[in-house]
N, C-alpha and C. Protein backbone atom coordinates (compact mmCIF):
# COMPACT_ATOMS: atom_id res chain seq x y z
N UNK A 1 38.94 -0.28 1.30
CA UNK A 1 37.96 -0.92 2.18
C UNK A 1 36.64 -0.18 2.10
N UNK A 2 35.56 -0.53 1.86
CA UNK A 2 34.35 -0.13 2.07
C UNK A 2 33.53 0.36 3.19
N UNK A 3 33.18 1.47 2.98
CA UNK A 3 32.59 1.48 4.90
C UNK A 3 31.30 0.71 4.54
N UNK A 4 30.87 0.78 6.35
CA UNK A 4 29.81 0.30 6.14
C UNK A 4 28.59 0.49 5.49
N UNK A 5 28.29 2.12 5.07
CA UNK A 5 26.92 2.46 4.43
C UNK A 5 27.17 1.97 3.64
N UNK A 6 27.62 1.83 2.48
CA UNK A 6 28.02 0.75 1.41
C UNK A 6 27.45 -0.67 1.39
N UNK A 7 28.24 -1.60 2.80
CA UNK A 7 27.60 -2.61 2.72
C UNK A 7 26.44 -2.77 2.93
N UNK A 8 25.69 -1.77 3.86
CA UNK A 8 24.12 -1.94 3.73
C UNK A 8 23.52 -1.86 2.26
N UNK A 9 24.01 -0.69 2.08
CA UNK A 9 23.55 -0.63 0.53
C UNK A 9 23.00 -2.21 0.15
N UNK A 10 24.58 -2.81 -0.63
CA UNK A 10 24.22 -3.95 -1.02
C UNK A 10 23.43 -5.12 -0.11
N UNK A 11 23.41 -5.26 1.12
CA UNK A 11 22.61 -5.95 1.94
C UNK A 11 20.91 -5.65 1.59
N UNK A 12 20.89 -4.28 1.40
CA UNK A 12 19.02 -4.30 1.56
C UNK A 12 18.96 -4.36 -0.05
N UNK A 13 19.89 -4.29 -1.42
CA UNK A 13 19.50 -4.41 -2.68
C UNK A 13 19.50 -6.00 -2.63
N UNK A 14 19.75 -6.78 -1.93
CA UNK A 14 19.84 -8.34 -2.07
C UNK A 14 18.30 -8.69 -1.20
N UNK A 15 18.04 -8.14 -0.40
CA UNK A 15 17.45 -9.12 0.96
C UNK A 15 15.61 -8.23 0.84
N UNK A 16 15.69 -6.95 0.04
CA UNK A 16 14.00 -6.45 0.23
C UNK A 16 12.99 -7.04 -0.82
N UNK A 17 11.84 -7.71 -0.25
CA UNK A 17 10.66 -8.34 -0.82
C UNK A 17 9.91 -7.76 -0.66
N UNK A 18 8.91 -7.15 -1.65
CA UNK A 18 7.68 -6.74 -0.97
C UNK A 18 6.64 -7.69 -1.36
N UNK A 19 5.81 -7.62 0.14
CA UNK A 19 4.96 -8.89 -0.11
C UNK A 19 3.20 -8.25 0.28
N UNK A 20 2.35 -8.32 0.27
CA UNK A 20 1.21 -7.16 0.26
C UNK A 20 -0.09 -8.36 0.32
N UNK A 21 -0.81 -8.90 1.33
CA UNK A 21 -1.90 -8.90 1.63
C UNK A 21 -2.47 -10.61 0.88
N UNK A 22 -3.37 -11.09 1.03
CA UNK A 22 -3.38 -12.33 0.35
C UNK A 22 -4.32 -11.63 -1.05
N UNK A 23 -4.27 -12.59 -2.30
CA UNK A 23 -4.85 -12.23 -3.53
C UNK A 23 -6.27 -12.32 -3.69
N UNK A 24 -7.00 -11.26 -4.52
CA UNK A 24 -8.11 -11.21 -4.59
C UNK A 24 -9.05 -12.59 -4.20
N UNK A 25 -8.59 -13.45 -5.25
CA UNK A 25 -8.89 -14.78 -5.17
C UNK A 25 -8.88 -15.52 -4.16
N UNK A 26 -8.21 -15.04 -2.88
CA UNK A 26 -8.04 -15.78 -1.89
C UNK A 26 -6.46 -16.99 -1.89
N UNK A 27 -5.50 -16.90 -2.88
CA UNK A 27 -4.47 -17.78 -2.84
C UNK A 27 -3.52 -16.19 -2.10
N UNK A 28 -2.64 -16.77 -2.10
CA UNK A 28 -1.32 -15.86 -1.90
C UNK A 28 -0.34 -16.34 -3.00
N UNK A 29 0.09 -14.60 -3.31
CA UNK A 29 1.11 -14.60 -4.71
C UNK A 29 2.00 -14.10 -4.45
N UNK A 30 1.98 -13.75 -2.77
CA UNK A 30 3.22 -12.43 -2.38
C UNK A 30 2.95 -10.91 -3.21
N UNK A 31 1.93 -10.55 -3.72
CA UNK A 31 1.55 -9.24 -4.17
C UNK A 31 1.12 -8.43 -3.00
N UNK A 32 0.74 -7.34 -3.39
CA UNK A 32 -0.24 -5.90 -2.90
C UNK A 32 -1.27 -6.28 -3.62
N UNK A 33 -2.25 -6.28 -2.70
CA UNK A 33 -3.85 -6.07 -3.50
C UNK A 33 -4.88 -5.41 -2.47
N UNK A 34 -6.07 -4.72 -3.30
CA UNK A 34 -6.53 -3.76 -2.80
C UNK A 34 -7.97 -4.75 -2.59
N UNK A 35 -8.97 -4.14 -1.72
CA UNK A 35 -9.59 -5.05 -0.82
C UNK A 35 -11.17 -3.80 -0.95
N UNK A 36 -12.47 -4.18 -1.36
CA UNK A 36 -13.01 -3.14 -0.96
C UNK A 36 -14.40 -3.65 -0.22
N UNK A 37 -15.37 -2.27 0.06
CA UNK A 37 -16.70 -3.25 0.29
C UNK A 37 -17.70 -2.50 -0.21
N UNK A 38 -18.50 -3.11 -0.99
CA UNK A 38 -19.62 -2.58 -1.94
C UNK A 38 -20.09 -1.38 -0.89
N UNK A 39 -20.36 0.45 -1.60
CA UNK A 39 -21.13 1.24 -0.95
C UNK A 39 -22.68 1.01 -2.27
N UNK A 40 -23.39 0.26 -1.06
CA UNK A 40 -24.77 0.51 -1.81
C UNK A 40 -25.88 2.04 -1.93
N UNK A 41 -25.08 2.69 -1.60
CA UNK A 41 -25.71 4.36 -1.73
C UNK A 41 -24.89 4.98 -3.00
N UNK A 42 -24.37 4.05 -3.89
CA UNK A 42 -23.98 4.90 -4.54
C UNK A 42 -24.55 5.20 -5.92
N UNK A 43 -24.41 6.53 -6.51
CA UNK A 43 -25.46 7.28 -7.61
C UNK A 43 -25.00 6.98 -8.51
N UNK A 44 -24.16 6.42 -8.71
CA UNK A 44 -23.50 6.21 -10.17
C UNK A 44 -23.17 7.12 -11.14
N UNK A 45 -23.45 8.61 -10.61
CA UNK A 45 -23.64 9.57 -11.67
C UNK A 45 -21.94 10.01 -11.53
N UNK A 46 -21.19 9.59 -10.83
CA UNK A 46 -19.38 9.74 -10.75
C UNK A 46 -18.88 8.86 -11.13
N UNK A 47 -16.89 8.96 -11.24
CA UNK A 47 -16.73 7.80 -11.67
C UNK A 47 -15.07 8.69 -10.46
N UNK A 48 -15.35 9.29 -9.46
CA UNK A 48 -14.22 9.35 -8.32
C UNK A 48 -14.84 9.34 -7.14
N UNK A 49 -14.02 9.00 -6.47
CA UNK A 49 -14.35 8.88 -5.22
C UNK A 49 -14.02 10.47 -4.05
N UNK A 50 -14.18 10.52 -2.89
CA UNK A 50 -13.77 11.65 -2.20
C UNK A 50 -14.14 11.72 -0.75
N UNK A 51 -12.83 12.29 0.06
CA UNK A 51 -13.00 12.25 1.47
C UNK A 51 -12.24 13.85 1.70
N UNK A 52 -12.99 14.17 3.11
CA UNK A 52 -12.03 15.63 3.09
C UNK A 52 -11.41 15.35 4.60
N UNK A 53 -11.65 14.27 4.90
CA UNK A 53 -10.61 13.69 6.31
C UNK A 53 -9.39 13.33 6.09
N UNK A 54 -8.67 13.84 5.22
CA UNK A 54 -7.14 13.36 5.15
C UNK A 54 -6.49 13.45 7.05
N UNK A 55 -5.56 12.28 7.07
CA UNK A 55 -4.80 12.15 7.86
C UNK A 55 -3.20 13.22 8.25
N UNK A 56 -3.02 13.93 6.92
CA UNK A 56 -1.43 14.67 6.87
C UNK A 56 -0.71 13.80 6.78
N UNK A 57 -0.90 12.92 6.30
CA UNK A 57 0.83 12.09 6.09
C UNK A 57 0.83 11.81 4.65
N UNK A 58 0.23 12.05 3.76
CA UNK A 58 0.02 12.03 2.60
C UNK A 58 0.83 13.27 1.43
N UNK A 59 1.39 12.85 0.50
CA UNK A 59 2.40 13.86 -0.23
C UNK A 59 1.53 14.09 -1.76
N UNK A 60 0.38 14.25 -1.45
CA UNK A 60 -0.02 14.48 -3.12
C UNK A 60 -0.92 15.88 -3.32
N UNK A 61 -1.32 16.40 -4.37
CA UNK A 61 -1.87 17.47 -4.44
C UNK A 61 -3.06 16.81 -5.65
N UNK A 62 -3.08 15.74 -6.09
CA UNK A 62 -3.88 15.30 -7.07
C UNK A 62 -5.73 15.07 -6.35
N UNK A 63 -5.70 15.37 -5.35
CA UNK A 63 -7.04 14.70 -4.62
C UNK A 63 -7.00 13.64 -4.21
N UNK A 64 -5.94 12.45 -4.86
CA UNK A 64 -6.32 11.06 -4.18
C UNK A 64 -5.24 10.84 -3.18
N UNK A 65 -5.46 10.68 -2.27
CA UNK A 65 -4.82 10.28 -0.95
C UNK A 65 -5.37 9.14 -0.17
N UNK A 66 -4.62 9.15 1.08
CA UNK A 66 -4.54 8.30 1.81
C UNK A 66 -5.34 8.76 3.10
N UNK A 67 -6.58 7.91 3.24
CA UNK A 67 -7.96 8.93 4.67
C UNK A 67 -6.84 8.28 5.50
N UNK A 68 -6.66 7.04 5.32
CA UNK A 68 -5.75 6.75 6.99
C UNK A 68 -4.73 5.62 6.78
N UNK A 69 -3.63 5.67 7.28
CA UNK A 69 -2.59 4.86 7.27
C UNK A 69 -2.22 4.69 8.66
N UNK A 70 -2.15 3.16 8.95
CA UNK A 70 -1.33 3.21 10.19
C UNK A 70 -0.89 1.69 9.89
N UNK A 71 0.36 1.65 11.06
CA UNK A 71 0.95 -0.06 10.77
C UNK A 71 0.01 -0.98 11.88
N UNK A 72 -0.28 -2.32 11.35
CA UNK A 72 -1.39 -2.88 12.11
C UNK A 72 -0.13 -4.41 12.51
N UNK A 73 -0.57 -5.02 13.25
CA UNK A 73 -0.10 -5.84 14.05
C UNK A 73 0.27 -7.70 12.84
N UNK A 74 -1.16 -7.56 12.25
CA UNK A 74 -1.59 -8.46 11.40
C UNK A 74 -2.12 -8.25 10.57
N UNK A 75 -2.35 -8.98 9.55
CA UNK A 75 -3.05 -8.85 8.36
C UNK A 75 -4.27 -8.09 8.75
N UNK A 76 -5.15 -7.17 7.94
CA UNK A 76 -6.47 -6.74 8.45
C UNK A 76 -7.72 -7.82 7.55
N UNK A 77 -8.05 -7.82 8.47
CA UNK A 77 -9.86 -8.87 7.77
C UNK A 77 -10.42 -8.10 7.06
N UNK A 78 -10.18 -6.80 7.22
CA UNK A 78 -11.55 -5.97 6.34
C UNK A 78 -11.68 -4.72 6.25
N UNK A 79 -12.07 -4.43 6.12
CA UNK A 79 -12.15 -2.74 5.63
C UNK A 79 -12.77 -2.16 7.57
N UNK A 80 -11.32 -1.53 7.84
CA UNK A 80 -11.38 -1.27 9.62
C UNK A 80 -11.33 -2.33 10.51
N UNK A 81 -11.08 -3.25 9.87
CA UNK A 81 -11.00 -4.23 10.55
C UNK A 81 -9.65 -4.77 10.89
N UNK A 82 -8.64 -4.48 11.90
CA UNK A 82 -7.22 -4.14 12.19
C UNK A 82 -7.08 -3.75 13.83
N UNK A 83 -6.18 -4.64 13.93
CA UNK A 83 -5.18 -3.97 14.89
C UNK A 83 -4.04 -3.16 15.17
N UNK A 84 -4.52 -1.92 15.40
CA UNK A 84 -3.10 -1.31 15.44
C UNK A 84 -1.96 -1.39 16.27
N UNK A 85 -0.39 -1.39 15.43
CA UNK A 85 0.56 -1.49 16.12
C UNK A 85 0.85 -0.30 16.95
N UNK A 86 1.04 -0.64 18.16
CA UNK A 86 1.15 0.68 18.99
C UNK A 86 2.78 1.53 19.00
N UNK A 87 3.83 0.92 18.51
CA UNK A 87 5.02 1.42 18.04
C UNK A 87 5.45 1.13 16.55
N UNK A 88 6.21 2.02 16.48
CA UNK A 88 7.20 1.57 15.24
C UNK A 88 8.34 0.57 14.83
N UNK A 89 8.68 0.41 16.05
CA UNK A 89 9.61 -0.61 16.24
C UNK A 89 9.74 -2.18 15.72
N UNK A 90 10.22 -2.66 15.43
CA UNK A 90 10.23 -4.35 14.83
C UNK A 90 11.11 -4.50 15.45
N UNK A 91 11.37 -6.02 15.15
CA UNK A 91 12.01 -6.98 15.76
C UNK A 91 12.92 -7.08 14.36
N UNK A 92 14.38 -7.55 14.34
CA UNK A 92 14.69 -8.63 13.03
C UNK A 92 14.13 -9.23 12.62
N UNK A 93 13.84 -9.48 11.03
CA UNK A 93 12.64 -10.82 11.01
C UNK A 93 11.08 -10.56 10.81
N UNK A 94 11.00 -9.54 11.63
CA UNK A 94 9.11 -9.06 11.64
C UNK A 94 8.71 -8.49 10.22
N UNK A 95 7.84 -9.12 10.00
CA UNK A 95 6.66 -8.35 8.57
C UNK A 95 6.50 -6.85 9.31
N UNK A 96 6.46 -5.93 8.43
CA UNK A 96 5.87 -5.01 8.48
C UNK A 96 4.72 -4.11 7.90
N UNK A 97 3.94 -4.39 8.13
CA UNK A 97 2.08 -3.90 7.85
C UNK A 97 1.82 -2.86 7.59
N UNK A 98 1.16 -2.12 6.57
CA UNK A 98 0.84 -0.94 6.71
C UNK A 98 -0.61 -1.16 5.96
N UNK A 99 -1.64 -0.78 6.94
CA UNK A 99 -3.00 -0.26 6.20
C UNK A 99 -3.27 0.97 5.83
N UNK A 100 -3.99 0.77 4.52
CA UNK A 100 -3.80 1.84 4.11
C UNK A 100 -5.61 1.89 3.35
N UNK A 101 -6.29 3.08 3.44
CA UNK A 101 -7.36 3.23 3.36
C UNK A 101 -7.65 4.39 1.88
N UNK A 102 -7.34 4.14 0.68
CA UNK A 102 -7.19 5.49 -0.36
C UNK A 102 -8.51 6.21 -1.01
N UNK A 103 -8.38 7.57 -0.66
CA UNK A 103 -9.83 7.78 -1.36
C UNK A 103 -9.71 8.55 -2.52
N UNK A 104 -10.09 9.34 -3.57
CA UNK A 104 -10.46 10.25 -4.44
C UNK A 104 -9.44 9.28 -5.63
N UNK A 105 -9.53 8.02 -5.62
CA UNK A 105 -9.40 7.49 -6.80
C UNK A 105 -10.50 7.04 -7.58
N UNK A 106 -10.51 6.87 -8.98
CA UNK A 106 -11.46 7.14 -10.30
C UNK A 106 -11.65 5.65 -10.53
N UNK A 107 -12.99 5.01 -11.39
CA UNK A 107 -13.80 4.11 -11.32
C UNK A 107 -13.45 3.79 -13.20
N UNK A 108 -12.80 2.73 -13.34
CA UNK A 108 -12.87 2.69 -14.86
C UNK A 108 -14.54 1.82 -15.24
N UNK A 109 -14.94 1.84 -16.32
CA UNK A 109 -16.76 1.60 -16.92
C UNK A 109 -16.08 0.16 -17.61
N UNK A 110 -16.23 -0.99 -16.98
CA UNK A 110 -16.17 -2.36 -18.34
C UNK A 110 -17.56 -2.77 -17.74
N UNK A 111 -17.37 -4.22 -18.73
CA UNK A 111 -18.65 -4.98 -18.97
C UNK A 111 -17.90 -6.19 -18.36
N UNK A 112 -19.24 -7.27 -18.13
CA UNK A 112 -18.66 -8.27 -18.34
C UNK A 112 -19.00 -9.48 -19.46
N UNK A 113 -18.75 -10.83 -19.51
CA UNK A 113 -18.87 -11.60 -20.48
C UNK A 113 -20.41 -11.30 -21.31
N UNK A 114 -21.65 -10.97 -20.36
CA UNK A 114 -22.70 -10.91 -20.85
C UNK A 114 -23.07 -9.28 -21.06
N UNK A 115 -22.31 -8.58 -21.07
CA UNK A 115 -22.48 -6.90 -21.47
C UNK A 115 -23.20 -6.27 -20.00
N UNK A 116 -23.36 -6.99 -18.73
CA UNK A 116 -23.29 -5.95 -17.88
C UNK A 116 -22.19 -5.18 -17.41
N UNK A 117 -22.83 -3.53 -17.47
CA UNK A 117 -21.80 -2.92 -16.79
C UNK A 117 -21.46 -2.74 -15.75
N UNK A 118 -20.00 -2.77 -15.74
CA UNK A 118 -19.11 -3.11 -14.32
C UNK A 118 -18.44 -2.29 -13.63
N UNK A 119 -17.56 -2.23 -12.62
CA UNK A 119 -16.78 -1.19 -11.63
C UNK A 119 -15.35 -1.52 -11.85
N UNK A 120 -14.52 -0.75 -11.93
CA UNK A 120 -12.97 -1.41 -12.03
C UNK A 120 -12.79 -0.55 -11.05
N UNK A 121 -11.90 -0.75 -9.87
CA UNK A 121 -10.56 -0.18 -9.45
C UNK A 121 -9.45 -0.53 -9.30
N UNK A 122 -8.44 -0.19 -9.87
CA UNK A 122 -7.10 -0.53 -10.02
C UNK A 122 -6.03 0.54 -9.46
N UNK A 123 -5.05 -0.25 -8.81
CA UNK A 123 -3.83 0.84 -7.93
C UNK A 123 -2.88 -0.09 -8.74
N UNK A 124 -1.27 0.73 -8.61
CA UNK A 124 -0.47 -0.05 -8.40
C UNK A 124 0.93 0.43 -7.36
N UNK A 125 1.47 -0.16 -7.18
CA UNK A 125 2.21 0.36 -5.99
C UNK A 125 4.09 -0.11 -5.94
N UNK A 126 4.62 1.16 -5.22
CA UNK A 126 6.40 0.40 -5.24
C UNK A 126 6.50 1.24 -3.99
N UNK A 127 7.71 1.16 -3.13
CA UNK A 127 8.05 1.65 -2.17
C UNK A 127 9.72 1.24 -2.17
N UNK A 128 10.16 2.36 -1.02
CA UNK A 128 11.70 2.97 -1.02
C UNK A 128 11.98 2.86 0.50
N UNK A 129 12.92 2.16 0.80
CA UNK A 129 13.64 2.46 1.96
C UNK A 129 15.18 2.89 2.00
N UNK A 130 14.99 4.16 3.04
CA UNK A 130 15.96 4.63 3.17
C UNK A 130 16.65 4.61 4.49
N UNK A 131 18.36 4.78 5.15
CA UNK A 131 18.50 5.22 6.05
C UNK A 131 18.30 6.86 6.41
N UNK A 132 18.24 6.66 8.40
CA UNK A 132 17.49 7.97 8.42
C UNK A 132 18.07 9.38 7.44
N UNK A 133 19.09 9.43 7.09
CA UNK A 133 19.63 10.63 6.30
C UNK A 133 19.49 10.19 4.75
N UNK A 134 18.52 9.92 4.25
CA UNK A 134 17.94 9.45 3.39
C UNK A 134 18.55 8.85 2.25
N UNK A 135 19.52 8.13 2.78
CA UNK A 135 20.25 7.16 1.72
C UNK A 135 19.61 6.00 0.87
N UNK A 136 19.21 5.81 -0.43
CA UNK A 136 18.33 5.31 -0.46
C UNK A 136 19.21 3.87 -0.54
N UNK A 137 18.26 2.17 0.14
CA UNK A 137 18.90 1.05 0.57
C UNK A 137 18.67 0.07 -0.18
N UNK A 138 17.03 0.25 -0.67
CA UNK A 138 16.75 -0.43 -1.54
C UNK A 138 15.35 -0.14 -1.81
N UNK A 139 14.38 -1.21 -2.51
CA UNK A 139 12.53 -0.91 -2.42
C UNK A 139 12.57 -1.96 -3.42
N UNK A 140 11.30 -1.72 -4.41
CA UNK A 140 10.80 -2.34 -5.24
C UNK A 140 10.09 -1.25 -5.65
N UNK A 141 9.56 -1.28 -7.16
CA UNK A 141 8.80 -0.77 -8.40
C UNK A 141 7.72 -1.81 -8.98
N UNK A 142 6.76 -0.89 -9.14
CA UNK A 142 5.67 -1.93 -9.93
C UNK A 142 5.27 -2.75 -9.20
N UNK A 143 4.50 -3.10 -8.17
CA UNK A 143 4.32 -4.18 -7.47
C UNK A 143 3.10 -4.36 -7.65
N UNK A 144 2.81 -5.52 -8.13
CA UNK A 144 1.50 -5.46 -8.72
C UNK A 144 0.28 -5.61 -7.50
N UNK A 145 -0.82 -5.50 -7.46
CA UNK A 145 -1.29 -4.80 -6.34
C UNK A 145 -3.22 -5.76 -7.17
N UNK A 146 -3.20 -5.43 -8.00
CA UNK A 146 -4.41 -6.55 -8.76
C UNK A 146 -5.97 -5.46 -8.55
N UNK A 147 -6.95 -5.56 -8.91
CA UNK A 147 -8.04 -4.60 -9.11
C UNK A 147 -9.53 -5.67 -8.49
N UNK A 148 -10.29 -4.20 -8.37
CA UNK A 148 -11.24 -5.01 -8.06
C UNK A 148 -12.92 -4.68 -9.05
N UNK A 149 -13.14 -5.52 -9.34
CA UNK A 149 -14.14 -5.50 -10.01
C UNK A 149 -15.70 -5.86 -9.46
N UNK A 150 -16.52 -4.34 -9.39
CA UNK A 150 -17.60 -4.81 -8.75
C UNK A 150 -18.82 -4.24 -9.48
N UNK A 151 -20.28 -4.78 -9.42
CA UNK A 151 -21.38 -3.98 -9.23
C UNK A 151 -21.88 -2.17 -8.89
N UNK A 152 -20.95 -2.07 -8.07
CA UNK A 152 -20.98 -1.13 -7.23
C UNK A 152 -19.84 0.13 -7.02
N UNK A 153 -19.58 1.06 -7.10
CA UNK A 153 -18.52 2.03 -7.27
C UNK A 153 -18.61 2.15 -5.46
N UNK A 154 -17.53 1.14 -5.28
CA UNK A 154 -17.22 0.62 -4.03
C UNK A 154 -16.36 1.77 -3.50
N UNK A 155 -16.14 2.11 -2.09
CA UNK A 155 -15.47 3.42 -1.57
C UNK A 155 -14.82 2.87 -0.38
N UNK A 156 -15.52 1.99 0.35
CA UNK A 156 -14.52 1.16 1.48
C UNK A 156 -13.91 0.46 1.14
N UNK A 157 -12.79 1.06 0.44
CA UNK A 157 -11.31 -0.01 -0.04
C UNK A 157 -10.07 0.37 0.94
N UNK A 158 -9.20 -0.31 1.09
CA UNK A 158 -8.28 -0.84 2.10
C UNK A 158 -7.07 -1.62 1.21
N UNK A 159 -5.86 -1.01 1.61
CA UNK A 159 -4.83 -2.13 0.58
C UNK A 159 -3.63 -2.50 1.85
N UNK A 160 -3.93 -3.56 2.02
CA UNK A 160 -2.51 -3.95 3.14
C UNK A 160 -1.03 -4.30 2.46
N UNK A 161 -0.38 -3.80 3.23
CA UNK A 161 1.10 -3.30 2.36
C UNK A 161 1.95 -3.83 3.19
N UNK A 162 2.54 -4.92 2.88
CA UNK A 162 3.24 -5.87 3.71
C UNK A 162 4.94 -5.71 3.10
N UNK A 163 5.89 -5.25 3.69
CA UNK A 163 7.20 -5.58 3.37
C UNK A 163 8.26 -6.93 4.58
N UNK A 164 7.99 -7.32 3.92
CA UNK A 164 8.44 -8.95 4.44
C UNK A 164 10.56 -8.67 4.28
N UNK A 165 10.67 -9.23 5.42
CA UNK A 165 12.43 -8.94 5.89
C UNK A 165 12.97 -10.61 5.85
N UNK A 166 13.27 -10.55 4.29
CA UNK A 166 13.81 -12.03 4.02
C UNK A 166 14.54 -12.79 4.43
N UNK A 167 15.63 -11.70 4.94
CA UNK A 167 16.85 -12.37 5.46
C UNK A 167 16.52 -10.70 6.82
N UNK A 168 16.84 -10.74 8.40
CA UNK A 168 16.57 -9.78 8.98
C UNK A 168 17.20 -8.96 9.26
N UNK A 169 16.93 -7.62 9.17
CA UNK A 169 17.70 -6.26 8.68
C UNK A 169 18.43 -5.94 10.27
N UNK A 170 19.41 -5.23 9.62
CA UNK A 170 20.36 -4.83 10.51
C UNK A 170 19.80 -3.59 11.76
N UNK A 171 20.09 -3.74 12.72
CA UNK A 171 19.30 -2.64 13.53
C UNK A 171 19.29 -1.31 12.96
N UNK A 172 18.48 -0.27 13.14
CA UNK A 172 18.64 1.22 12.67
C UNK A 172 16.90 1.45 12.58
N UNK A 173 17.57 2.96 12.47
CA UNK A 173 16.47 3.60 11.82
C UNK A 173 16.16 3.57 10.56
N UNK A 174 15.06 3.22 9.69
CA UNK A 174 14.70 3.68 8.46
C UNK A 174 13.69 4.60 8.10
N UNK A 175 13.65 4.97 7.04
CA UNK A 175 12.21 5.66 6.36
C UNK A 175 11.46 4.78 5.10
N UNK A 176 10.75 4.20 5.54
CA UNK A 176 9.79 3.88 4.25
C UNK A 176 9.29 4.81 3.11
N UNK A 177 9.37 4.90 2.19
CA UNK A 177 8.47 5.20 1.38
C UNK A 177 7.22 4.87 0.44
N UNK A 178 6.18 5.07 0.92
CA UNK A 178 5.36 4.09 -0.01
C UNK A 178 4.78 5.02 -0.97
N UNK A 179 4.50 4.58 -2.77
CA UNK A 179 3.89 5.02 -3.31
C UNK A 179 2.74 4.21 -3.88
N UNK A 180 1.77 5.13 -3.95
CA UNK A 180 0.35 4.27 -4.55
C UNK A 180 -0.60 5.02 -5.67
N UNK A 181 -0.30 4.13 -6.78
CA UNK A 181 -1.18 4.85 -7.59
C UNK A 181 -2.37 4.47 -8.21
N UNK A 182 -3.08 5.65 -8.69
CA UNK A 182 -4.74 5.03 -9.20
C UNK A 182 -4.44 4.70 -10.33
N UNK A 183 -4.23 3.30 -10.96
CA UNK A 183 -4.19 3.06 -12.53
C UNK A 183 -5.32 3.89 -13.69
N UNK A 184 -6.29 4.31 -12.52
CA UNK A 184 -7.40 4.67 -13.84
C UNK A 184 -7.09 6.16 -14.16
N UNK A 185 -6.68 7.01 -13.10
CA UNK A 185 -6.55 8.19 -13.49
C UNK A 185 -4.69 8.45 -13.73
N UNK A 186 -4.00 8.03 -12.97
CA UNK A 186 -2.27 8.57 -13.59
C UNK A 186 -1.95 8.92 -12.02
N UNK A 187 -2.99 9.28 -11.26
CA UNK A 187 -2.58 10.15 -9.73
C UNK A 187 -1.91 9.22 -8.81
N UNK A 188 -0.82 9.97 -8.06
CA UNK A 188 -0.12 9.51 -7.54
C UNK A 188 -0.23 10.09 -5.72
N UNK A 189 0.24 8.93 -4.64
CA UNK A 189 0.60 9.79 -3.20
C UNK A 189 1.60 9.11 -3.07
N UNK A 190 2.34 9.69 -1.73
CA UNK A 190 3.42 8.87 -1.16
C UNK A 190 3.40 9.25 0.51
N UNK A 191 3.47 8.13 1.02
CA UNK A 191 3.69 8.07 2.69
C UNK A 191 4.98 7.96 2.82
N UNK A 192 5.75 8.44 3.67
CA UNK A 192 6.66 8.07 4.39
C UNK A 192 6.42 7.80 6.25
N UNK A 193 7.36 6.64 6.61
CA UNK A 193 6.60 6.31 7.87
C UNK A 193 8.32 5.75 8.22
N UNK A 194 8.44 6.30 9.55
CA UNK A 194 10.11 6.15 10.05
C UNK A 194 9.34 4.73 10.90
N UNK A 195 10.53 4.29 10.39
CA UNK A 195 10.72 2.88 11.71
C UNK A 195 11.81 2.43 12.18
N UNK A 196 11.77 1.54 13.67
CA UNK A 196 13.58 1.30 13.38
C UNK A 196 13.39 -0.23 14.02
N UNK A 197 14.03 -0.57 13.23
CA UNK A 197 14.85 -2.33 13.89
C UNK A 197 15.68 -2.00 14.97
N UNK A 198 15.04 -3.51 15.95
CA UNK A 198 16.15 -3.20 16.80
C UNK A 198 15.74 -4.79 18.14
């Protein structure tokens, strides 16, 4: 007979989606995508970004982190533009939100069709859930997350990180793990953020 950690196991390898923010374009693809807003002060003479307000919940030593993460209620409109959830707690069933604000990631140099030069930023992202004694339950890898291409070596970027509960999870505690990386440079962080169904 199987105990039960087992059957969770297979319950959250069947039932976790990650679903992340609507697409650049404005359709929804069920991705992660990153969101920014032109800084018009910028010198162009860099190609990283940088904040020395880290929050501490951030696991990297590369420089690029996370200025602020918190879970918001709803989708966010905009760069700070959010409601924060005042617990951790969900319901069965509830989306779970995480904004996430990343700084000291690197600016790739393209053109476009007519040879002006352009701004790339690109992340990509997977995340891990575990029970609280860190069993891991399930996640996703590679989640494509999409780039943004601007004028401007944009710094108010924002990526809403939505894990959607397909079928609704069994009460408990979990640990999220989220990882996010800068496609242009290789650098990596990871949040972890406890929550519990119930």
């Amino acid at each position: 007979m199987k105990n039960k950690s087992s059957k969770i196991v297979f319950l959250f390898a069947l039932l976790f989606l990650a679903v992340m923010g609507s697409s650049l374009n404005g359709s929804n693809h069920e991705q992660a995508n990153a969101q920014g807003l032109s800084d018009t002060n910028s010198t162009g003479d860099t190609n990283s970004t940088g904040d020395t307000n880290s929050t501490g919940d951030t696991n990297s030593s590369s420089g690029f982190y996370s200025n602020k993460d918190l879970f918001v209620t709803s989708e966010p409109s905009g760069f700070g533009i959010y409601e924060e959830k005042n617990s951790t707690s969900y319901s069965p069933g509830e989306s779970i939100i995480l904004y996430i604000e990343p700084v000291g990631f690197e600016y790739n140099n393209v053109t476009d069709e007519d040879g002006t030069p352009l701004f790339s930023i690109d992340f990509g992202a997977s995340f891990l859930i575990t029970s609280s004694n860190g069993t891991i339950l399930g996640g996703q890898e590679n989640v494509p997350i999409g780039n943004i291409i601007s004028h401007n070596q944009n710094k108010e970027v924002f990526i809403p990180f939505t894990v959607t509960q397909s079928v609704p999870f069994p009460a408990g505690d979990y640990v999220i793990i989220y990882k996010i990386t800068d496609e242009n440079s290789g650098k990596t962080f990871e949040l972890n953020k406890n929550i519990t169904i119930k």
